[in-house]
N, C-alpha and C. Protein backbone atom coordinates (compact mmCIF):
# COMPACT_ATOMS: atom_id res chain seq x y z
N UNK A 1 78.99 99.68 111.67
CA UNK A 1 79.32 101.05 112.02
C UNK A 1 79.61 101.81 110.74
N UNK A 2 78.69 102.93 110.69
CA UNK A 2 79.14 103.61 109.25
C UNK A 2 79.69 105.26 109.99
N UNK A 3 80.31 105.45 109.32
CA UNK A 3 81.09 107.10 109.33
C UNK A 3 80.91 108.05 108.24
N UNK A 4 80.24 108.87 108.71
CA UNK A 4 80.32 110.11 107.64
C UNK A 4 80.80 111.24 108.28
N UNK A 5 82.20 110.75 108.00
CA UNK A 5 83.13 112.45 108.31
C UNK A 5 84.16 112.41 107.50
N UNK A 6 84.64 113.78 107.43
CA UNK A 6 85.13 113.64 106.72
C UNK A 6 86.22 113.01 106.10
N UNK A 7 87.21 113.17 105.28
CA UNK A 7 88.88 112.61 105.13
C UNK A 7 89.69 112.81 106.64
N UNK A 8 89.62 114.02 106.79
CA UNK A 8 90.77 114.98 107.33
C UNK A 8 90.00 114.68 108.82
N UNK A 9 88.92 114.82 109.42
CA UNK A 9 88.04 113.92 110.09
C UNK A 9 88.69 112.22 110.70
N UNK A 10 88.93 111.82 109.11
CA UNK A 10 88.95 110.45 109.55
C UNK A 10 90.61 110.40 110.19
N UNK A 11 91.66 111.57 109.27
CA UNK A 11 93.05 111.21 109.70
C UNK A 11 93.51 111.45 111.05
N UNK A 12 92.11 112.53 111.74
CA UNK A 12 92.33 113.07 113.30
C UNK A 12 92.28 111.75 114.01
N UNK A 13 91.18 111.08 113.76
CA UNK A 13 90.59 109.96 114.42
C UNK A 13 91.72 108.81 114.41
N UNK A 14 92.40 108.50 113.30
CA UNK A 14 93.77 107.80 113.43
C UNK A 14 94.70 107.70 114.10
N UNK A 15 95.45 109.47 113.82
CA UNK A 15 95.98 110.00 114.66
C UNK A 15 95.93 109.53 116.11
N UNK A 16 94.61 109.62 116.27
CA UNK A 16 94.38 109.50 118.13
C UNK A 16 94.54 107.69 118.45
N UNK A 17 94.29 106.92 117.44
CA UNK A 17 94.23 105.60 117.53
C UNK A 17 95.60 105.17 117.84
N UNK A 18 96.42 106.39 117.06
CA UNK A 18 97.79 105.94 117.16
C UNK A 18 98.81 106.04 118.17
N UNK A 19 98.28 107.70 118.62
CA UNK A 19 99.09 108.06 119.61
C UNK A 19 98.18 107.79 121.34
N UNK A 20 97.03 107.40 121.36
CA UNK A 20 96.29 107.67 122.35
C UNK A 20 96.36 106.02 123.40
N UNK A 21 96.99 105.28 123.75
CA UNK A 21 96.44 103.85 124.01
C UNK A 21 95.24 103.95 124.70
N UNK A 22 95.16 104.81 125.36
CA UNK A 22 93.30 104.72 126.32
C UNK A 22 92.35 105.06 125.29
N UNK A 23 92.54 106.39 124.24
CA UNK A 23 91.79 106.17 123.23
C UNK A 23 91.51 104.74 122.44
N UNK A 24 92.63 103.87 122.15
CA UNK A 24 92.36 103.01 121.01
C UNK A 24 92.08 102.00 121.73
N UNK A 25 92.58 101.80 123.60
CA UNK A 25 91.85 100.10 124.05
C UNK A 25 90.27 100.93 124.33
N UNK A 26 89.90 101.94 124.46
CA UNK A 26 88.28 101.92 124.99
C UNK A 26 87.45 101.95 122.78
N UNK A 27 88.15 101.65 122.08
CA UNK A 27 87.38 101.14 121.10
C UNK A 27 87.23 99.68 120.76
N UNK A 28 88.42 99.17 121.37
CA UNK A 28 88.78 97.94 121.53
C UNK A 28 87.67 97.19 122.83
N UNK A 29 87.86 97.72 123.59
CA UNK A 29 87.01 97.32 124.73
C UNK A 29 86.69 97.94 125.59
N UNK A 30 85.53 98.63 125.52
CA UNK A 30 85.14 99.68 126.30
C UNK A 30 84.61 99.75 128.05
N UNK A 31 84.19 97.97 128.01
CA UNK A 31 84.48 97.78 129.79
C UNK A 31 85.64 98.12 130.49
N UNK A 32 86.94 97.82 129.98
CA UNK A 32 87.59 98.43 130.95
C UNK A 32 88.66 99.67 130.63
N UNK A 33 88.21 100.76 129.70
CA UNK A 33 88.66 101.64 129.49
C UNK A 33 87.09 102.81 130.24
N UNK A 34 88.15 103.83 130.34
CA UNK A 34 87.17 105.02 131.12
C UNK A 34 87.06 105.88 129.92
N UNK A 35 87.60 106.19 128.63
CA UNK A 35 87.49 106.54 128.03
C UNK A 35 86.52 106.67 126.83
N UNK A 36 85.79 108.02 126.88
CA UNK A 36 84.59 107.66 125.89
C UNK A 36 85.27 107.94 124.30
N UNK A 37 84.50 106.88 123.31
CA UNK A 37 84.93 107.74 121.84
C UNK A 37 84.05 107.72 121.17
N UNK A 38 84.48 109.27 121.42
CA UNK A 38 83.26 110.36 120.70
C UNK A 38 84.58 111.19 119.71
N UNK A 39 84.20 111.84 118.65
CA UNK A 39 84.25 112.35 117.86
C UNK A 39 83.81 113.13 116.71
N UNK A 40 83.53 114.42 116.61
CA UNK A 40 82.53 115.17 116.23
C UNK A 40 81.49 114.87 115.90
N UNK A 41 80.74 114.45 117.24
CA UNK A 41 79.81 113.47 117.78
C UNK A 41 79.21 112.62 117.14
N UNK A 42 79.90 111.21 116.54
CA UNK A 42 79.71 110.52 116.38
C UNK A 42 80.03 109.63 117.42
N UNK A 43 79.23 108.63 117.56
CA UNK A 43 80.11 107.23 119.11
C UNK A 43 80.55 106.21 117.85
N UNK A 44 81.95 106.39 118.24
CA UNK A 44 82.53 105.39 117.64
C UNK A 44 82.44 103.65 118.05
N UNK A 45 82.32 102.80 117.58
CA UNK A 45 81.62 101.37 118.33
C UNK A 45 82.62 100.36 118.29
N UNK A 46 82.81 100.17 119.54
CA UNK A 46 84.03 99.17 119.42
C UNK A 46 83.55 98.03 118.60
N UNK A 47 84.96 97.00 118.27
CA UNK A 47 85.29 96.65 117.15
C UNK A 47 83.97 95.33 118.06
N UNK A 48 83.49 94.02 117.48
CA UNK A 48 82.45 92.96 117.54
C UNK A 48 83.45 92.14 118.44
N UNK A 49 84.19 91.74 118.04
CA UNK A 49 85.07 90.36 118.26
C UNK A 49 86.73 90.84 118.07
N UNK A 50 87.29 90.62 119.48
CA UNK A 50 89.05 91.08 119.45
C UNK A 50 89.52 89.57 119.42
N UNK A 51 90.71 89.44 118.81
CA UNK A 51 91.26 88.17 118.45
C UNK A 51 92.64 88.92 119.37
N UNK A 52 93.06 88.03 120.79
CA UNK A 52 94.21 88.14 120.87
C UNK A 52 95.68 87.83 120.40
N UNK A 53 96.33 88.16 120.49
CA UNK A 53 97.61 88.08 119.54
C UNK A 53 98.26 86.85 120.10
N UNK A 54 98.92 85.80 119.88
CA UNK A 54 99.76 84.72 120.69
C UNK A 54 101.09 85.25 120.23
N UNK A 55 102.10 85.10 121.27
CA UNK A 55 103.37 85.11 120.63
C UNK A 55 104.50 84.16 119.66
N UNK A 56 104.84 84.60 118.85
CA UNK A 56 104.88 83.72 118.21
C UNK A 56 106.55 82.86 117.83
N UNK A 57 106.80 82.04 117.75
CA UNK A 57 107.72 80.93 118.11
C UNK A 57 108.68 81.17 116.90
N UNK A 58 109.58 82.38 117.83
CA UNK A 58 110.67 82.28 116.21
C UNK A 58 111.58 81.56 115.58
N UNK A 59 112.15 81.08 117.32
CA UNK A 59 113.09 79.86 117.19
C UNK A 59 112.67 79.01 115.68
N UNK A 60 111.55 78.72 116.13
CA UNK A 60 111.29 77.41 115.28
C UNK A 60 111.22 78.10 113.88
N UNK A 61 110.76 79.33 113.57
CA UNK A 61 110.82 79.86 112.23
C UNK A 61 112.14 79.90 111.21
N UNK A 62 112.97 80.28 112.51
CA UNK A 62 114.55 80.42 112.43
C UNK A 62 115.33 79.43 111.72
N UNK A 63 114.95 78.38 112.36
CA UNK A 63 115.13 76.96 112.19
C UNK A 63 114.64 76.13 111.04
N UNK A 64 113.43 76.42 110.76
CA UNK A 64 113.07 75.81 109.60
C UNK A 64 113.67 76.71 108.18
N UNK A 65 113.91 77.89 108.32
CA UNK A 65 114.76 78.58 107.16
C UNK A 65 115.79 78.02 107.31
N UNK A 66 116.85 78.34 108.11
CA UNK A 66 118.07 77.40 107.73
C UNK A 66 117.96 76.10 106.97
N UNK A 67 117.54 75.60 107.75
CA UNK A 67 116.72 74.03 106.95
C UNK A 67 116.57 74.16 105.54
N UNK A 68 115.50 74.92 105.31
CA UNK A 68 115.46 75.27 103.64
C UNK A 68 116.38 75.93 103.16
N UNK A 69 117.18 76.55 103.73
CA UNK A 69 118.70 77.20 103.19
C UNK A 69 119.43 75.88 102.68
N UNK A 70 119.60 74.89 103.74
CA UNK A 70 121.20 73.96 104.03
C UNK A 70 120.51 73.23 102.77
N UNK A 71 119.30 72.82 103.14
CA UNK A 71 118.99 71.11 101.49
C UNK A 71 118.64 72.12 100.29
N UNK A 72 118.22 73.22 100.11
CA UNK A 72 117.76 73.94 99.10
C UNK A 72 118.19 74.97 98.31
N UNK A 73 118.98 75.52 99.47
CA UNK A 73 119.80 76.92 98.85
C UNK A 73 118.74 77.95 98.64
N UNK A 74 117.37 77.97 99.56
CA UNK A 74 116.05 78.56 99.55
C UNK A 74 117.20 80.65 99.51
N UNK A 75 117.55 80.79 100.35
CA UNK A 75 117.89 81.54 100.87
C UNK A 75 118.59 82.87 99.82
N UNK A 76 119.35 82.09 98.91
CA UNK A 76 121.23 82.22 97.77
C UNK A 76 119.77 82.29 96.96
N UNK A 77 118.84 81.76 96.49
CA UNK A 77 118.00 81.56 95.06
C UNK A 77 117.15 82.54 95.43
N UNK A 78 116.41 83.38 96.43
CA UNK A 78 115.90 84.22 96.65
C UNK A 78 116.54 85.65 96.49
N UNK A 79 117.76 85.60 97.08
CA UNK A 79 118.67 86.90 97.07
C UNK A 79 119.23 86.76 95.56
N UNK A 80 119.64 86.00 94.64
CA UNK A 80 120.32 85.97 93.29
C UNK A 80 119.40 86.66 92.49
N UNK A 81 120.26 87.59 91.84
CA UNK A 81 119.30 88.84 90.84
C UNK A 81 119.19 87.68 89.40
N UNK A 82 118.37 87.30 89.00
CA UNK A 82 118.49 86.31 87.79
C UNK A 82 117.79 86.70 86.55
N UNK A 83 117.96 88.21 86.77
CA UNK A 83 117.61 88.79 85.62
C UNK A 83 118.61 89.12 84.68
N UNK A 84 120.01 88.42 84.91
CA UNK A 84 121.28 88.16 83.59
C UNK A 84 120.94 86.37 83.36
N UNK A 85 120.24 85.74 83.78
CA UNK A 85 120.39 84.58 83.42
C UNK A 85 118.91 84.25 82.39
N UNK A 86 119.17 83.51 81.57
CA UNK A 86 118.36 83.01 80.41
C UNK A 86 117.19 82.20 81.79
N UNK A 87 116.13 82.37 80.63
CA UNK A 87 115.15 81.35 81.55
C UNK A 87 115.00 80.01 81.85
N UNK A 88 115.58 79.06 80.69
CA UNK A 88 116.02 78.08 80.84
C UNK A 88 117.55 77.63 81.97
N UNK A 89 118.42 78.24 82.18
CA UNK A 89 119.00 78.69 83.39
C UNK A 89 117.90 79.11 84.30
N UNK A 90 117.29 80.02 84.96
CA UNK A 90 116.43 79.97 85.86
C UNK A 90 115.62 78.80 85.98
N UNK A 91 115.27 78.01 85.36
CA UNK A 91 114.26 77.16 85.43
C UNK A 91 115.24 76.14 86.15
N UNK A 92 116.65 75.93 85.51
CA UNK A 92 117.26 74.25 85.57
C UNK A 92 117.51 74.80 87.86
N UNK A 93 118.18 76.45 88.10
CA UNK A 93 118.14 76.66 89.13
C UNK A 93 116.92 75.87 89.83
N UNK A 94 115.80 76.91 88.99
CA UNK A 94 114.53 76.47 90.24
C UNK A 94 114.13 74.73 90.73
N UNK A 95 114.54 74.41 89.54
CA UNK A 95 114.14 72.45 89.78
C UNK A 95 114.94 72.40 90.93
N UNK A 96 116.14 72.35 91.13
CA UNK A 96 117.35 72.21 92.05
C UNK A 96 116.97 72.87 93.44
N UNK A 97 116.33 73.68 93.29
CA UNK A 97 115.34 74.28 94.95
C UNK A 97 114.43 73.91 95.43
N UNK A 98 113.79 73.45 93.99
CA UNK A 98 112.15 72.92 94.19
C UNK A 98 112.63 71.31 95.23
N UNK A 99 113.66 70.71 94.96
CA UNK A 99 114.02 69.43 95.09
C UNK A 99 114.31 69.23 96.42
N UNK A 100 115.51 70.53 96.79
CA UNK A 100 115.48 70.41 97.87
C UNK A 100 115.06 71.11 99.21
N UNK A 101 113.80 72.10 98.79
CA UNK A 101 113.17 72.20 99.88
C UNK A 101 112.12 71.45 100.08
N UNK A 102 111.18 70.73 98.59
CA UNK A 102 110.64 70.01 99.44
C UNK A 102 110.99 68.56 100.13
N UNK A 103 111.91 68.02 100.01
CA UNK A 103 113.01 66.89 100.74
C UNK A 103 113.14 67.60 102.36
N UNK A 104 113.64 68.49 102.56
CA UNK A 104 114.07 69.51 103.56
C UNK A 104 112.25 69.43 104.20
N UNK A 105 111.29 69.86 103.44
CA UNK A 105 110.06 70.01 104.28
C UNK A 105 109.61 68.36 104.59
N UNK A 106 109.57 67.69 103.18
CA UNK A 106 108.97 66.78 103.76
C UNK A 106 110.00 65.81 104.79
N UNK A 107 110.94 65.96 105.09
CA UNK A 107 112.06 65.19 106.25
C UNK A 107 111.33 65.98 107.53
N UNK A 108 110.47 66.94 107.53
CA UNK A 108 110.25 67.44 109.02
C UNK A 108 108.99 67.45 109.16
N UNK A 109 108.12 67.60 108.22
CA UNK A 109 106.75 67.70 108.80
C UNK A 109 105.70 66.98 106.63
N UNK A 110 104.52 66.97 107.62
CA UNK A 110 103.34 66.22 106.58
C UNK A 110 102.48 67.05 106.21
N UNK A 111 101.68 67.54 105.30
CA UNK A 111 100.41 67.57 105.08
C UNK A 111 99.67 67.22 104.58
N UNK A 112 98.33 67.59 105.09
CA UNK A 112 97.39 66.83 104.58
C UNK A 112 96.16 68.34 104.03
N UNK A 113 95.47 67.66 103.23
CA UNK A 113 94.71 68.50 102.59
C UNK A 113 93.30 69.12 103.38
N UNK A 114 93.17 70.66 103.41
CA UNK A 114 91.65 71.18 104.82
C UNK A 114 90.87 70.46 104.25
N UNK A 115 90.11 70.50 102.88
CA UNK A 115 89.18 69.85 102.43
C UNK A 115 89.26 68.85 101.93
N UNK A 116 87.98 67.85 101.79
CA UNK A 116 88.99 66.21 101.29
C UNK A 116 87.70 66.44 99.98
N UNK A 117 87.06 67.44 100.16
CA UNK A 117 86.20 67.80 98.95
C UNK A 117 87.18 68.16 97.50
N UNK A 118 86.56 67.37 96.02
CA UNK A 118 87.64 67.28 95.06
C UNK A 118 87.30 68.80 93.91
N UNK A 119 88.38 69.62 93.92
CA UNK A 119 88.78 70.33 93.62
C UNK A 119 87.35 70.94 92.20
N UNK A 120 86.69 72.31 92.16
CA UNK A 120 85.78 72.05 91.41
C UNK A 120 84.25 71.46 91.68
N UNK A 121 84.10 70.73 92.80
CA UNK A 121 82.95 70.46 93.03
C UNK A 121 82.77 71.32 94.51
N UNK A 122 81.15 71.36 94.07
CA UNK A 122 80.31 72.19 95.18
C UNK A 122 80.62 71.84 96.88
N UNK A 123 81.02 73.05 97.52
CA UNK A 123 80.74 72.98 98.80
C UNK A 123 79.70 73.36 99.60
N UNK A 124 79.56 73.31 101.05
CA UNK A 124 78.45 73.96 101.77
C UNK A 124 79.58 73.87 102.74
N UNK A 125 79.24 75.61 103.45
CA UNK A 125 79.93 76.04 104.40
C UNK A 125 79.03 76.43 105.78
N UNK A 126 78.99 76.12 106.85
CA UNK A 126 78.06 76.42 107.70
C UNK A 126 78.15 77.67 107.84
N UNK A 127 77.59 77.87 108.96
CA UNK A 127 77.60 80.28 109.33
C UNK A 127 78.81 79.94 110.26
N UNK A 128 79.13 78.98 110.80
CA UNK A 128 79.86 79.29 111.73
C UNK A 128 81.32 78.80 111.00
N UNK A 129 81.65 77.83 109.82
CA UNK A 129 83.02 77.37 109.28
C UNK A 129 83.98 78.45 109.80
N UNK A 130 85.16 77.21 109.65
CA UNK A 130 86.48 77.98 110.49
C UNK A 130 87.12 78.54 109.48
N UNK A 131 87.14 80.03 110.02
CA UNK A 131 87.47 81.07 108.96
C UNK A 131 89.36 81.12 109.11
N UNK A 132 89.97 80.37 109.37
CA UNK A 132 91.17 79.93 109.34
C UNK A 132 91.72 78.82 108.21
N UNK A 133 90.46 78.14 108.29
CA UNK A 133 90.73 76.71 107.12
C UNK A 133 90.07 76.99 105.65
N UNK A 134 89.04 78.20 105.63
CA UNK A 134 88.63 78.24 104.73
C UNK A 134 88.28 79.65 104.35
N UNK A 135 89.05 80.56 102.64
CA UNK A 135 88.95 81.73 102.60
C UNK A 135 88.09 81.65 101.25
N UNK A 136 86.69 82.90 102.15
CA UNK A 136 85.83 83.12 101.20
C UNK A 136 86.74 83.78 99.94
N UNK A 137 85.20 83.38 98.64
CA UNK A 137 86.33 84.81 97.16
C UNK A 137 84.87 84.78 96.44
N UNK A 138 85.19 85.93 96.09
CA UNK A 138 83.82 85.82 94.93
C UNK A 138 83.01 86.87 95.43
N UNK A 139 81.94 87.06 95.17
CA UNK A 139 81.05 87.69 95.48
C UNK A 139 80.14 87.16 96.92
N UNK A 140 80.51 88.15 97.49
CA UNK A 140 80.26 87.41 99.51
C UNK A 140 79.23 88.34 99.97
N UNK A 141 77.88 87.62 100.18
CA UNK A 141 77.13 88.35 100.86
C UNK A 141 76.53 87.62 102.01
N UNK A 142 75.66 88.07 103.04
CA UNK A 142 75.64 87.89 104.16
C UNK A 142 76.69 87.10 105.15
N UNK A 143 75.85 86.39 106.16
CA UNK A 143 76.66 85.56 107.52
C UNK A 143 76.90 84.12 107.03
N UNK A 144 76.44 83.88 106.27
CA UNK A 144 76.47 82.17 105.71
C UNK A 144 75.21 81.55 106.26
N UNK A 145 74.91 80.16 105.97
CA UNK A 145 75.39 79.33 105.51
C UNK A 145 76.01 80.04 103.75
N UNK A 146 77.14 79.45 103.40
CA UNK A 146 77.79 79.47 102.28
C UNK A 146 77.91 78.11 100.88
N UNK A 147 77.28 78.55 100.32
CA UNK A 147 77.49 77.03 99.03
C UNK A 147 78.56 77.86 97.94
N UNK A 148 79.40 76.93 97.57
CA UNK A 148 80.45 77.41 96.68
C UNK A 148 81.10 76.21 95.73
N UNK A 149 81.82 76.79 95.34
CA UNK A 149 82.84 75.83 94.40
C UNK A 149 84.02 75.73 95.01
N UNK A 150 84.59 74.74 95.12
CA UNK A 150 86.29 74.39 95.88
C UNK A 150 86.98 74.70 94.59
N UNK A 151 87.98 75.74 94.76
CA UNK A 151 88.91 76.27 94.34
C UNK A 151 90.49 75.74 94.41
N UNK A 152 90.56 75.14 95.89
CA UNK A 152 91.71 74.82 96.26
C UNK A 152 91.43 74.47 97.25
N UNK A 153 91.68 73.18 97.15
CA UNK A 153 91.87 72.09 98.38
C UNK A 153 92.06 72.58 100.19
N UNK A 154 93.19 73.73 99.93
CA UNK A 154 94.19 74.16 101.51
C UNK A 154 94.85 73.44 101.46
N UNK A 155 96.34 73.27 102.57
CA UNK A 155 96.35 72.32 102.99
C UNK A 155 96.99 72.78 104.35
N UNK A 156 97.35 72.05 105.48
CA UNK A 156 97.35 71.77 106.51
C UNK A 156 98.58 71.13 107.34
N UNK A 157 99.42 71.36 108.17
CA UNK A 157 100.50 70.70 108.43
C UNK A 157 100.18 69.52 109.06
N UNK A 158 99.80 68.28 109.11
CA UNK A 158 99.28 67.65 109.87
C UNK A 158 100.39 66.76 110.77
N UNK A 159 102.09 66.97 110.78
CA UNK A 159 102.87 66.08 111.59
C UNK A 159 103.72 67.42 111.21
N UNK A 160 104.80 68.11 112.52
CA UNK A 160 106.12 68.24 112.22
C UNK A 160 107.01 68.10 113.86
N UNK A 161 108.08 68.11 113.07
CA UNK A 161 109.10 66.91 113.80
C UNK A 161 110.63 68.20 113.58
N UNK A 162 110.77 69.13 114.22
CA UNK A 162 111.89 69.55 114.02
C UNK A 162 113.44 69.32 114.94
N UNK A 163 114.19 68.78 114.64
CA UNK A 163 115.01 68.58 115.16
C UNK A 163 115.08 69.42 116.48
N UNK A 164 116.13 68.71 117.32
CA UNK A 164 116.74 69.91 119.01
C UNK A 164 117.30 70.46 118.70
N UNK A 165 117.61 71.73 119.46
CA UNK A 165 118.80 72.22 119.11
C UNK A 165 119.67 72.40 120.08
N UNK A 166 120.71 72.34 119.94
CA UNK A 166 122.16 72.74 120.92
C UNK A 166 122.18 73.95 121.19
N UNK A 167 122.49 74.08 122.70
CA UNK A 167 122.53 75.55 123.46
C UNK A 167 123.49 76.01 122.40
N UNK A 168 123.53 77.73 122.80
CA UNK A 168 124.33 78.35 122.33
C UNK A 168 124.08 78.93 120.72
N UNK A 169 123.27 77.73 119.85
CA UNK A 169 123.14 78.14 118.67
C UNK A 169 123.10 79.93 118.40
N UNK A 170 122.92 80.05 117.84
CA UNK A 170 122.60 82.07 116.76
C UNK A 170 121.61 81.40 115.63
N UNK A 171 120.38 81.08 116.05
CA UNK A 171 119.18 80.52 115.14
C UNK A 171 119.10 81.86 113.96
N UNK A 172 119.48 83.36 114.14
CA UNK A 172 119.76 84.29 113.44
C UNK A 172 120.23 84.04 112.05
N UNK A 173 121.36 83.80 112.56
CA UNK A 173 122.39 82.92 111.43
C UNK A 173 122.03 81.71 110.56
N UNK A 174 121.36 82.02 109.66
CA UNK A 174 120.69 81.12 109.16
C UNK A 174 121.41 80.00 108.14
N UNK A 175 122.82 80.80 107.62
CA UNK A 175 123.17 80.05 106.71
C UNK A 175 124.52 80.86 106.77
N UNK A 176 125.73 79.99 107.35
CA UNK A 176 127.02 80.75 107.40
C UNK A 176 127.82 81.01 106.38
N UNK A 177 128.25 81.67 106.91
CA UNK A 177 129.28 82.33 105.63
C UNK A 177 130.53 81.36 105.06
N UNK A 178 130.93 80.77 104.21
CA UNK A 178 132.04 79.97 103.67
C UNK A 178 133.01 80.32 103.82
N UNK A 179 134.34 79.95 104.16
CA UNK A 179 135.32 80.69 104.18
C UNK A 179 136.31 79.25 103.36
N UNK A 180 136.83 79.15 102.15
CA UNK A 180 137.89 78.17 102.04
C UNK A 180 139.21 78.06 102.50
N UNK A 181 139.42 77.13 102.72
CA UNK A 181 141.27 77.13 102.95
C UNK A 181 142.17 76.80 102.14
């Protein structure tokens, strides 16, 4: 789908994407919208392929930050301004995070590598490769098949294991506040 209209053209057309929902599901999917889109008569063409949204599992997001908070201090080393500290100080910090989040990750889950192809040598990608496991770069033309160079392995969660949790938790609360006595 190409457009030749203008800027001010294109910001109307937004506009309507934004505020319109019958405008923006009949570009989305025009079987079951009644709505035509037209625009200083151009037919605008709905999109090829809609990917629905899944909802997504915060608990468990929640949960695995704390996690990297409690063994790592992921949380305190992110928020700390460490632009008064020497870099050698930053560095001895970062070892001390590096240590214990990945202890913290690897105590809950595994991975394993998308490609078992070694880093640097040639790939072949079919037309159809799963565009989840593997991101084109470079200069990309047509549908594929794709031959390339492996850049980077991926990798893949292949086991996780997160603890239960007890009613009542505040998964919010990621990392409580200290109070001494």
């Amino acid at each position: 789908m190409e457009l030749n209209t203008s800027f001010f053209s294109r910001i109307a057309i937004a506009c309507k994407i934004i505020f319109s929902k019958a405008y923006a599901l009949s570009l989305l999917n025009p079987e079951t919208s009644s709505v035509q889109a037209i625009e200083d008569g151009i037919i605008l063409e709905p999109i090829e392929t809609v990917s629905t949204l899944k909802h997504t599992d915060q608990e468990s997001a929640l949960q695995l930050l704390a996690i990297l908070q409690k063994e790592g201090r992921l949380i305190d080393f992110i928020n700390e301004d460490v632009s008064a500290f020497s870099d050698d100080q930053v560095a001895a910090a970062a070892r001390v995070v590096l240590a214990g989040v990945k202890k913290a990750l690897y105590q809950h889950m595994s991975f394993a590598p998308v490609s078992d192809t070694l880093v640097g040598n040639n790939i072949h990608l079919p037309a159809d490769f799963d565009k989840n496991a593997y991101r084109l770069t470079g200069n990309i033309t047509g549908s594929g098949p794709f031959n390339g160079t492996l850049v980077h392995k991926g990798w893949k969660v292949a086991d996780l294991s997160l603890p239960q949790l007890a009613d009542g938790i505040d998964l919010h609360v990621v990392a409580a506040a200290e109070v001494e006595l």
